[in-house]
N, C-alpha and C. Protein backbone atom coordinates (compact mmCIF):
# COMPACT_ATOMS: atom_id res chain seq x y z
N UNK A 1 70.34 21.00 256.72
CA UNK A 1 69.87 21.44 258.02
C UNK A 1 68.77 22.47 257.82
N UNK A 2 67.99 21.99 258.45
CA UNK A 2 66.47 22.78 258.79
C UNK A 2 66.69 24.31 259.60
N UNK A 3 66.25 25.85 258.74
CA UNK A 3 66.14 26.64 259.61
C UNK A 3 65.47 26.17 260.78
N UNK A 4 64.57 26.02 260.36
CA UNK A 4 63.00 25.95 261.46
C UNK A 4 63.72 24.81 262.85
N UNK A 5 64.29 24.15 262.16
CA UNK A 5 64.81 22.70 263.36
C UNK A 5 65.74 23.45 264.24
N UNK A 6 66.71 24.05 263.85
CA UNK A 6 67.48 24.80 264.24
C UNK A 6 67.23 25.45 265.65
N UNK A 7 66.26 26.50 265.15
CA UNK A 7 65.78 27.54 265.94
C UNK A 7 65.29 26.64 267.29
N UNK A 8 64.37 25.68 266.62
CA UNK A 8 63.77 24.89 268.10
C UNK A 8 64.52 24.15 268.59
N UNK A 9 65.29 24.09 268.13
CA UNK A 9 66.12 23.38 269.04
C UNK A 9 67.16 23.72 269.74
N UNK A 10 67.85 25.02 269.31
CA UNK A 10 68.28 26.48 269.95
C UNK A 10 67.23 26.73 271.35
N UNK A 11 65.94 27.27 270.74
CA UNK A 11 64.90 27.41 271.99
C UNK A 11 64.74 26.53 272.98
N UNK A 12 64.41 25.41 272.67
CA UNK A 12 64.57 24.11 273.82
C UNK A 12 65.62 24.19 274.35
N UNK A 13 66.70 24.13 274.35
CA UNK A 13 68.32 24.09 274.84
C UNK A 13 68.26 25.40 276.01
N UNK A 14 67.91 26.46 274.88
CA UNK A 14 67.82 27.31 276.31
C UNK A 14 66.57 28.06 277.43
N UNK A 15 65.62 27.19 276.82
CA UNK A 15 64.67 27.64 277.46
C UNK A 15 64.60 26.54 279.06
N UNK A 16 65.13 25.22 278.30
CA UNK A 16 65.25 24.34 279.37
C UNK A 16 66.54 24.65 280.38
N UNK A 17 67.74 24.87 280.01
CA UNK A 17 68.73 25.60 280.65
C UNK A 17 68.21 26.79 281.74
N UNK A 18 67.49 27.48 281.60
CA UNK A 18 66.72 28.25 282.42
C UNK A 18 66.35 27.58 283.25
N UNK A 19 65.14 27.15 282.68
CA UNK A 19 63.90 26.39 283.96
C UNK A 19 65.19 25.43 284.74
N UNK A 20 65.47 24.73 284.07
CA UNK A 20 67.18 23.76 285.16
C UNK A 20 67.46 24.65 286.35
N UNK A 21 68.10 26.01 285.87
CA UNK A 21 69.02 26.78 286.44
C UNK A 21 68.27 27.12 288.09
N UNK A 22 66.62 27.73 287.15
CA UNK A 22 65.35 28.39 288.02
C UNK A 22 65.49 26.95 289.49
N UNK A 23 64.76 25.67 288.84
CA UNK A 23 64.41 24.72 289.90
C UNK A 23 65.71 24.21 290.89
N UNK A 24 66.59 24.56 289.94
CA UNK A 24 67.93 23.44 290.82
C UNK A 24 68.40 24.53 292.08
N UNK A 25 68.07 26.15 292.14
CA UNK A 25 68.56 26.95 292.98
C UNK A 25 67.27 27.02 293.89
N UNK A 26 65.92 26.77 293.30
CA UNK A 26 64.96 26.71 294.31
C UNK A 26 64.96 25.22 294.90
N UNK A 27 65.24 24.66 294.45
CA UNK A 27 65.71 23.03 295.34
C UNK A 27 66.61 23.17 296.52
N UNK A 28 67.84 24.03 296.02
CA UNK A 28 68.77 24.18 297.28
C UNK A 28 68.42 25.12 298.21
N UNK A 29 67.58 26.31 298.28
CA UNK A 29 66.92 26.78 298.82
C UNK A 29 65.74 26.21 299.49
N UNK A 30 65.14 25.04 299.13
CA UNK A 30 63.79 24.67 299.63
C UNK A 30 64.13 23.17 300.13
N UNK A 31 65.10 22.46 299.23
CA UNK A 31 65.16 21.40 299.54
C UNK A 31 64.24 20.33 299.63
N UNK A 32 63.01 20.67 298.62
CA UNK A 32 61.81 19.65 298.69
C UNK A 32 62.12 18.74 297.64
N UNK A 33 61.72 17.36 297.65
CA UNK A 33 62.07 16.67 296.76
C UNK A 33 61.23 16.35 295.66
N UNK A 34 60.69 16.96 295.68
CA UNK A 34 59.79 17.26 294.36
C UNK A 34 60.28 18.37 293.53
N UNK A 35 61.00 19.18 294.19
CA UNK A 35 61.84 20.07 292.99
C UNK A 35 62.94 19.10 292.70
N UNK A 36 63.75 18.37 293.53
CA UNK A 36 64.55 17.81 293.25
C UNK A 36 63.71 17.10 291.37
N UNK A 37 62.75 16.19 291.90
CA UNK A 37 62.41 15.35 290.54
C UNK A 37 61.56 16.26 289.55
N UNK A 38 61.49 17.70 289.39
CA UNK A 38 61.23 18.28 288.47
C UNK A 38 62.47 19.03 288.26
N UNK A 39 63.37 19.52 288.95
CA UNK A 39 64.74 19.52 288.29
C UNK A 39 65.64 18.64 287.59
N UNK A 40 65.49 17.53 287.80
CA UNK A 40 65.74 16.29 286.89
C UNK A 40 65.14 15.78 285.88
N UNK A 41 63.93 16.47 285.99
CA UNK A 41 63.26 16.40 284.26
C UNK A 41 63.85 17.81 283.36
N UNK A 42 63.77 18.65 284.15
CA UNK A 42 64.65 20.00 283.17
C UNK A 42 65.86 19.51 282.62
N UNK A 43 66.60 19.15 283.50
CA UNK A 43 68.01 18.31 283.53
C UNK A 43 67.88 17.71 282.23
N UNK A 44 67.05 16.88 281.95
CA UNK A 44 66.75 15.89 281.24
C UNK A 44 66.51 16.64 279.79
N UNK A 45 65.69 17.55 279.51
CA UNK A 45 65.31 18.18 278.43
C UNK A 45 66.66 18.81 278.16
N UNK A 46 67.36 19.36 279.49
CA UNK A 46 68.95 20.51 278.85
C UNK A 46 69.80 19.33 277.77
N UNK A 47 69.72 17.95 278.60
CA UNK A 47 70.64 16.64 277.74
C UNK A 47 70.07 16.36 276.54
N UNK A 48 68.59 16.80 276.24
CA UNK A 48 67.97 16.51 275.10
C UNK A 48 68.28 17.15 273.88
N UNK A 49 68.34 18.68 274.35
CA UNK A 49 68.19 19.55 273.73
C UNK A 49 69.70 19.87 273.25
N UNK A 50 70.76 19.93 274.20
CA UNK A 50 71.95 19.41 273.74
C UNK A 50 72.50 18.23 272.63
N UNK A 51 71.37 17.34 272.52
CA UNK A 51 71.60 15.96 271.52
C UNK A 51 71.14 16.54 270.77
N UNK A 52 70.10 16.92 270.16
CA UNK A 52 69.12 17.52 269.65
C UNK A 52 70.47 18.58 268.29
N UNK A 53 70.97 19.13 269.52
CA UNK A 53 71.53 20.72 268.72
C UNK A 53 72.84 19.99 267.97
N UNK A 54 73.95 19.03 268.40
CA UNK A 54 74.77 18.14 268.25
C UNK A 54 74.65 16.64 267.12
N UNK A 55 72.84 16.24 267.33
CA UNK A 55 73.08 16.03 266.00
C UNK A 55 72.50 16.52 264.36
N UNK A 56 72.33 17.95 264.49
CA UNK A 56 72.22 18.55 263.58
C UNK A 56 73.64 19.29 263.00
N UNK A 57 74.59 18.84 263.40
CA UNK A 57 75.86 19.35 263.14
C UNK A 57 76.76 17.70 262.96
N UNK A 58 76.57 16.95 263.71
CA UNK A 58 77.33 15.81 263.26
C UNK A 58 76.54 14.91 262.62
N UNK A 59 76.65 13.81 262.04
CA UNK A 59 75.82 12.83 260.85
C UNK A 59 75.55 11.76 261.59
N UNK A 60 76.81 11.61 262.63
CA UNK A 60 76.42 10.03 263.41
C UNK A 60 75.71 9.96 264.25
N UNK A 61 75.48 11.65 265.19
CA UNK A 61 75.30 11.57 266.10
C UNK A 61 73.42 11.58 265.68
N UNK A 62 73.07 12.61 264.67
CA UNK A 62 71.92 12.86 264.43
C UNK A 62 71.31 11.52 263.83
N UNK A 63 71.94 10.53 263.46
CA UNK A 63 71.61 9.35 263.30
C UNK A 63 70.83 8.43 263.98
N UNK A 64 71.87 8.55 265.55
CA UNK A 64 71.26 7.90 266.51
C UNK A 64 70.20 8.51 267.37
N UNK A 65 70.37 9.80 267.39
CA UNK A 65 69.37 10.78 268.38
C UNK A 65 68.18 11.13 268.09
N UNK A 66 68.05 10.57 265.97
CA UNK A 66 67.28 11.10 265.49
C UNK A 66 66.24 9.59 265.45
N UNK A 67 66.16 9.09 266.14
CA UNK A 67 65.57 7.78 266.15
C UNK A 67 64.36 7.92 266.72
N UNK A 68 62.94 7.68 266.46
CA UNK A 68 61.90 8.11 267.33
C UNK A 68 62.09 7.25 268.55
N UNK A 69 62.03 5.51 268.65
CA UNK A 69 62.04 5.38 269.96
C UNK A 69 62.99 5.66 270.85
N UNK A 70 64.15 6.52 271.04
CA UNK A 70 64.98 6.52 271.70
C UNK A 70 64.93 8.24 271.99
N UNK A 71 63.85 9.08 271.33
CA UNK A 71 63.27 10.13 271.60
C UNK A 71 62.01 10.04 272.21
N UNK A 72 61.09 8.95 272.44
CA UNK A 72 60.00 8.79 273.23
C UNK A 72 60.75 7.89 274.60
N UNK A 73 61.89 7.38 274.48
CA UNK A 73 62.23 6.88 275.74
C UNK A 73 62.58 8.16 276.70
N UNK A 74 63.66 8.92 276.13
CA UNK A 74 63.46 10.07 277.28
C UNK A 74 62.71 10.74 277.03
N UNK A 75 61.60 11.39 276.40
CA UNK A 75 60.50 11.82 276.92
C UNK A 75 59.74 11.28 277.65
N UNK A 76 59.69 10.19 277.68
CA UNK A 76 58.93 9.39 278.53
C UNK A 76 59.41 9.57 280.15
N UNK A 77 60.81 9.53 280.47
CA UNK A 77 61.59 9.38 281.78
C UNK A 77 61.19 10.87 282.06
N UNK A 78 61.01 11.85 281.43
CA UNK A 78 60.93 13.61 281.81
C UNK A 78 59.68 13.13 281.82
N UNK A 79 58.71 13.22 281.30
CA UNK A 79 57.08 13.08 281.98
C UNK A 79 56.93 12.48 283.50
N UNK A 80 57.73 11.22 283.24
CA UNK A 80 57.88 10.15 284.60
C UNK A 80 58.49 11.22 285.84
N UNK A 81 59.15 11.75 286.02
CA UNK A 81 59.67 12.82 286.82
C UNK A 81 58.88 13.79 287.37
N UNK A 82 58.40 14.66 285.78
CA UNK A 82 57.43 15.05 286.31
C UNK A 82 55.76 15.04 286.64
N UNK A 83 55.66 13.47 286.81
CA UNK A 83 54.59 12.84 287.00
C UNK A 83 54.82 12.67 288.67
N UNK A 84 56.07 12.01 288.83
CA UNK A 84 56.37 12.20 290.55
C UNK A 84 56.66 13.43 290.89
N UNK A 85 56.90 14.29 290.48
CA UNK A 85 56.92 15.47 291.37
C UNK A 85 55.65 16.09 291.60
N UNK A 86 54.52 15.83 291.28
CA UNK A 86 53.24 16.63 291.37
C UNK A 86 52.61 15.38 292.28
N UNK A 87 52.76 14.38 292.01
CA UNK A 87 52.09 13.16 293.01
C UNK A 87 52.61 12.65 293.90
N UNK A 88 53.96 12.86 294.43
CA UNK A 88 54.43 12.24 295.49
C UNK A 88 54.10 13.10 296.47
N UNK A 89 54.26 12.44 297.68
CA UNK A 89 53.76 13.40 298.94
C UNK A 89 54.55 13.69 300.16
């Protein structure tokens, strides 16, 4: 296990946990649905970043998580999110 991997992936986990926490209370407060679909891309990075941290500790899991296309598929769905939240109207 990688210091360096570690750390970022510590940072991602909670940096995205934040921004989640930030949009999902200004969603219920604002109720626009464009926070809704940029809170669901945070969402998305907290589940990442959670896989991320999970399989650097288990072998099977980092196996499967550690796969590039199945790391450009959800990056792809978090861009897509927040591609509709800035363009929908």
């Amino acid at each position: 296990m990688d210091n360096l991997e570690l750390f970022f992936s510590v940072a991602l986990l909670g940096f995205s946990l934040i921004l989640f926490v930030i949009s999902a209370v200004t969603y219920k407060r604002i109720g626009s649905r464009r926070l809704l679909l940029v809170s669901a891309a945070f969402g998305m990075f907290l589940v990442k970043g959670l896989l991320l941290i999970l399989g650097l500790f288990i072998a099977s899991i980092g196996k499967i998580f550690n796969a590039s296309v199945l790391m450009i598929m959800v990056d792809f769905a978090i861009l897509a999110f927040l591609y509709l939240s800035v363009v929908k109207k």
